[in-house]
Protein backbone atom coordinates (compact mmCIF):
# COMPACT_ATOMS: atom_id res chain seq x y z
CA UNK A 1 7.87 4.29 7.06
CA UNK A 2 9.28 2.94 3.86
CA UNK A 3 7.68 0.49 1.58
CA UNK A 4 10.54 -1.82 2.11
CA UNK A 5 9.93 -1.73 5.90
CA UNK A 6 5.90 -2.21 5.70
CA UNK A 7 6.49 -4.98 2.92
CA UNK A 8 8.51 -6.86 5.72
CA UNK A 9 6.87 -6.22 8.93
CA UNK A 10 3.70 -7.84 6.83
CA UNK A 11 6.08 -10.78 6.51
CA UNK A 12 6.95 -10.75 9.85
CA UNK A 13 3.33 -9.96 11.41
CA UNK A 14 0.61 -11.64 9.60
CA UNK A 15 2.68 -13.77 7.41
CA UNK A 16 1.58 -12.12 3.90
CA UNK A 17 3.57 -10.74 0.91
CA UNK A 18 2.01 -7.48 1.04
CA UNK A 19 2.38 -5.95 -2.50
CA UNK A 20 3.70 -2.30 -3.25
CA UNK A 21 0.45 -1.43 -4.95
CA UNK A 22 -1.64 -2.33 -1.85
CA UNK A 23 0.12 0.19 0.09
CA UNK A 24 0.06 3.07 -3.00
CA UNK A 25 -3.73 2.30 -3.12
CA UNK A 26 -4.14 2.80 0.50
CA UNK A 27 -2.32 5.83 0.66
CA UNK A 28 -4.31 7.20 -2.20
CA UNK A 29 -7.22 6.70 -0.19
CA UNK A 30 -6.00 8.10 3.25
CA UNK A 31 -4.65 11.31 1.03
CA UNK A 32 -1.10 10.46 1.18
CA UNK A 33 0.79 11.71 -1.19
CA UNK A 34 1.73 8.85 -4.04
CA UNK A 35 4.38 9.22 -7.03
CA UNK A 36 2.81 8.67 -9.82
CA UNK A 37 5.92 6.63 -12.45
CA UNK A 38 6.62 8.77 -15.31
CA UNK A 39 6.04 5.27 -17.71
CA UNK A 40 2.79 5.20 -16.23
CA UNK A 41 0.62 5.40 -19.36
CA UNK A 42 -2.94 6.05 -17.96
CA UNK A 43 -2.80 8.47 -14.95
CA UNK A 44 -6.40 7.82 -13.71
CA UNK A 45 -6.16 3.72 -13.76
CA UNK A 46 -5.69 1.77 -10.54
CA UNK A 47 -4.45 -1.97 -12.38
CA UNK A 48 -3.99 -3.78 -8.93
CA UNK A 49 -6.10 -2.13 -5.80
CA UNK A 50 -5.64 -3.44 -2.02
CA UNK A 51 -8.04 -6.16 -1.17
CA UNK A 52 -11.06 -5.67 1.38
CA UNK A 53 -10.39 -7.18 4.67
CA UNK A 54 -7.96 -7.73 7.17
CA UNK A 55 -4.48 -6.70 4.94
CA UNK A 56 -5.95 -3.38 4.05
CA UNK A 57 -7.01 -2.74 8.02
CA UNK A 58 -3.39 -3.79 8.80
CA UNK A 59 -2.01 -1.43 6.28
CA UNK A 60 -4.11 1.41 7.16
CA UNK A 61 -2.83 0.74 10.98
CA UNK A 62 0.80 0.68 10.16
CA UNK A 63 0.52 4.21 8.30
CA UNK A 64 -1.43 5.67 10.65
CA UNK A 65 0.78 5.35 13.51
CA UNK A 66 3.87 5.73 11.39
């Protein structure tokens, strides 16, 4: 599934702006593979992680079963 698609199914489902960070970070720690941007100027810093709670549950659901 495509950010694009879990970014509006968030919308659509629980009514939050789910960020394309959250859903890096919570690939990252499923072992998903991420891109890492070539601009990216520290290669080992997270600037924005996926909050605890019931958005990262929903995202780890949605990749899961996608």
């Amino acid at each position: 599934m495509t950010y694009k698609k879990i970014i509006a199914l968030g919308k659509k489902e629980i009514g939050i702006t789910i960020q394309s960070c959250w859903i890096a970070d919570v690939k990252r720690e499923l072992g998903l593979p991420v891109r890492i941007a070539p601009n990216r100027i520290n290669q080992n810093y997270i600037q924005t992680s996926c909050p605890e709670g019931e958005t990262k549950e929903w995202i780890k659901n949605i990749l899961r079963n996608s």
